[in-house]
Protein backbone atom coordinates (compact mmCIF):
# COMPACT_ATOMS: atom_id res chain seq x y z
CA UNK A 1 0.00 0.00 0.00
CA UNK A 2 1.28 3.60 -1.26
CA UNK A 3 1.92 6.07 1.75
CA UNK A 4 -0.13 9.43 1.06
CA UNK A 5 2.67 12.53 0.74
CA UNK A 6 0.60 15.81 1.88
CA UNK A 7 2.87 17.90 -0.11
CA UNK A 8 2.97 22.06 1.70
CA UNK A 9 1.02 24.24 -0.14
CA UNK A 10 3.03 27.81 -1.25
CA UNK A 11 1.15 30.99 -1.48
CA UNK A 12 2.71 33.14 -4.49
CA UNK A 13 2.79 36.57 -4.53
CA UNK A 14 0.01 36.68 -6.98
CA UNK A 15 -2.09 35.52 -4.57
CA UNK A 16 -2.35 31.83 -6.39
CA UNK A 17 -1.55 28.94 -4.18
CA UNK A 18 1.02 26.06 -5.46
CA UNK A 19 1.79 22.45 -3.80
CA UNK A 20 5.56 22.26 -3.55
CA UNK A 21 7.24 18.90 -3.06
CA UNK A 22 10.16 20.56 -0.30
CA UNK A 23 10.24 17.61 1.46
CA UNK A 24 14.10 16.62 0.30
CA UNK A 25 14.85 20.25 0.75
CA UNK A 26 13.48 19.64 4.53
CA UNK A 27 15.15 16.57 4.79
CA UNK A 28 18.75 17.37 3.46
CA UNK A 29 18.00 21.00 5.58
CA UNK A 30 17.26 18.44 8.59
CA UNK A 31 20.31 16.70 7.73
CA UNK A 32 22.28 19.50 7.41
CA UNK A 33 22.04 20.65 10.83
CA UNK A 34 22.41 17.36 12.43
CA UNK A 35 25.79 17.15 11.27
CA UNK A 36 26.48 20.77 11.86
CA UNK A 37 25.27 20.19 15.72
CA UNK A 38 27.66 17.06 15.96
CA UNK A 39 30.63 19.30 14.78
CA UNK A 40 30.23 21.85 16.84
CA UNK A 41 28.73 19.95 20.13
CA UNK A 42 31.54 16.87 20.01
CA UNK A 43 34.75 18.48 21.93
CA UNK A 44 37.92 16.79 21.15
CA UNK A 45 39.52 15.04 23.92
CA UNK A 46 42.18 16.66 26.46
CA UNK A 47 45.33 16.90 24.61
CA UNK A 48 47.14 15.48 28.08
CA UNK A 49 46.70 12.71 30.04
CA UNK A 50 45.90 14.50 33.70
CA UNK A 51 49.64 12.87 34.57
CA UNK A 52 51.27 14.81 31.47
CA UNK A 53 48.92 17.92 32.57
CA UNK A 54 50.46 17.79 36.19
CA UNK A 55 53.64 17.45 34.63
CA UNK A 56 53.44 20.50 32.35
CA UNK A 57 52.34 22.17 35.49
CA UNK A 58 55.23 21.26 37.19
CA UNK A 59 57.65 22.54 34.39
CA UNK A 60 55.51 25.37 34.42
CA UNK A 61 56.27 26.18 37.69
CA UNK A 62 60.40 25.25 37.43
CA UNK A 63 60.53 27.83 34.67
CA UNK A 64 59.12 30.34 36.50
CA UNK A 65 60.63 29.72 39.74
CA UNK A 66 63.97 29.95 37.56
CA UNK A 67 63.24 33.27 35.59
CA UNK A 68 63.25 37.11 36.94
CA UNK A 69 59.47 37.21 35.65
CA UNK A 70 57.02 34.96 34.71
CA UNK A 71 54.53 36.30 31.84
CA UNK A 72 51.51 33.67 32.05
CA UNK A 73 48.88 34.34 29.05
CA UNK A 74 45.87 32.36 29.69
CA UNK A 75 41.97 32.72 28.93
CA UNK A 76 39.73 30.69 26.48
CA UNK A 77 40.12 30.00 23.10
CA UNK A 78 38.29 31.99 20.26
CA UNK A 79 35.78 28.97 19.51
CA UNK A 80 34.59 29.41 23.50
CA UNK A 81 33.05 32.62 22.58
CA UNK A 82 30.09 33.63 20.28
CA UNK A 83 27.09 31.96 19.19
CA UNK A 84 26.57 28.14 20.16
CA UNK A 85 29.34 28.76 22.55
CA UNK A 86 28.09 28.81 26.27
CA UNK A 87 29.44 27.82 29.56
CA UNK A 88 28.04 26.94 32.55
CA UNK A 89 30.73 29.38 34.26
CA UNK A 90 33.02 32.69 33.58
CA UNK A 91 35.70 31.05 35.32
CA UNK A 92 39.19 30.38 34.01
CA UNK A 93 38.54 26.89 32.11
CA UNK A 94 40.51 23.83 32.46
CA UNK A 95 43.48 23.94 35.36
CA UNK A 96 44.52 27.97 34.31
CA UNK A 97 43.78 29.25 38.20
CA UNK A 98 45.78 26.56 39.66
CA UNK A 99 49.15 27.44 37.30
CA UNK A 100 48.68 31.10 38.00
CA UNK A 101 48.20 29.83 41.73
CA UNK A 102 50.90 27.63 41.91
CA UNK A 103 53.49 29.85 40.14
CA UNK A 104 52.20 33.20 41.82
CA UNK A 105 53.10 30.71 45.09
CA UNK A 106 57.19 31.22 43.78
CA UNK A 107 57.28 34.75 44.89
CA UNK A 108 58.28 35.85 41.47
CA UNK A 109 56.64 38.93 39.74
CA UNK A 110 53.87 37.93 37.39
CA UNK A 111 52.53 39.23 34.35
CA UNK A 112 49.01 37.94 33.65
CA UNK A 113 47.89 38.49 29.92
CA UNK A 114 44.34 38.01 29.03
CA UNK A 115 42.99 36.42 25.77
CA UNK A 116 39.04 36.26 25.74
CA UNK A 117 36.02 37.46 24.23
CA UNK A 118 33.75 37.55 27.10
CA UNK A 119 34.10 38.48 31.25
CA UNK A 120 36.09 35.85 32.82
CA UNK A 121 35.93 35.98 36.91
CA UNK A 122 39.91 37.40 37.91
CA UNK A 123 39.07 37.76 41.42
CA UNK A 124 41.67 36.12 42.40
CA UNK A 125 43.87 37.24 40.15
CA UNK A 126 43.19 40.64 40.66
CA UNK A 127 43.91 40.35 44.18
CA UNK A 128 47.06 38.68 44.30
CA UNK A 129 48.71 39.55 40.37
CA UNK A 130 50.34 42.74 40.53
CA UNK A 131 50.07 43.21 36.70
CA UNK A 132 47.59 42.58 33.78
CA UNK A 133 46.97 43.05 30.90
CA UNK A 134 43.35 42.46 29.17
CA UNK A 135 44.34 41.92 25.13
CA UNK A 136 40.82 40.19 24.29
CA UNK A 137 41.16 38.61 21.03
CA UNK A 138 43.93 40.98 19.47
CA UNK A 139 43.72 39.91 16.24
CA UNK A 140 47.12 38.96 13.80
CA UNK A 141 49.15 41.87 14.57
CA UNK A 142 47.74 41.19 18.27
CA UNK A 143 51.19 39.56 19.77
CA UNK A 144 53.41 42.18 18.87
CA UNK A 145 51.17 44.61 20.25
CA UNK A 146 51.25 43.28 23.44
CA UNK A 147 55.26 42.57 23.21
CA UNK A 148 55.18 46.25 22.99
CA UNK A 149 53.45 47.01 25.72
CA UNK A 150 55.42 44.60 27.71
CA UNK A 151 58.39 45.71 26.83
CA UNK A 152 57.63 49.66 27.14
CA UNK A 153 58.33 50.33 23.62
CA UNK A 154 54.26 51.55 23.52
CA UNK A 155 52.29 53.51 25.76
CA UNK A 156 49.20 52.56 26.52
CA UNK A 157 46.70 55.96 26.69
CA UNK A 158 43.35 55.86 28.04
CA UNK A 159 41.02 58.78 26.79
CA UNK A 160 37.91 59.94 28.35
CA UNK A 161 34.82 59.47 26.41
């Protein structure tokens, strides 16, 4: 036995009305965003093991406790901002707070340098970091601009609106 289609009927402009057969534009539409939401929704996996992240950490840490200054540049990347990009929190993702933490902890200056495109919650950072800078997403010419400012070959002027 045949199935019945019910095929949407299209009022033109003219005022006429027209059935349209859309359904494989629907479907492949349908399909279409199925494979865009598994794209964008399926996160790759950590790049580390949580042993290798500890032990990043740990050099981390070495190098800074070696070094006059440590210049720590953390924050999200750009694909954890904009549309169909929410989090359940504006904290620092992943293990971030706990290296500033930990290498803050070696009594060394520190430099924080922020990459985002949206609040992230510093509290903690902007009690206890004597220093930082908020670069957003700074775009290609973006690292030597903040090189300069690190370095004091720019001045950074703020102007009253």
């Amino acid at each position: 036995m045949r199935r019945r289609q019910f095929l949407p009927v299209l009022k033109l402009s003219s005022g006429q009305e027209r059935k349209s057969n859309l359904r494989p534009v629907f479907r492949s539409v349908a399909i279409c965003r199925r494979l865009f939401d598994l794209l964008l929704k399926e996160k790759p996996g950590p790049a580390w093991t949580e042993m290798q992240a500890g032990d990043e950490l740990k050099k981390a840490v070495d190098l800074a406790k070696n070094s006059d200054i440590a210049v720590i540049v953390l924050g999200e990347n750009q694909d954890m901002s904009g549309e169909y990009a929410s989090r359940s929190t504006i904290d620092l993702p992943g293990r971030q707070l706990e290296l500033l933490r930990a290498v803050t902890a070696t009594g060394k200056p520190v430099v924080l340098v922020l990459l985002n495109g949206r609040p992230l919650d510093i509290t903690w950072a902007a009690q206890n970091v004597l220093s930082i800078l908020e670069a957003w997403y700074p775009g290609s010419e973006g690292g030597n601009a903040v090189a300069d400012l690190l370095f004091g070959d720019a001045v950074l002027r703020l102007s009253k609106m």
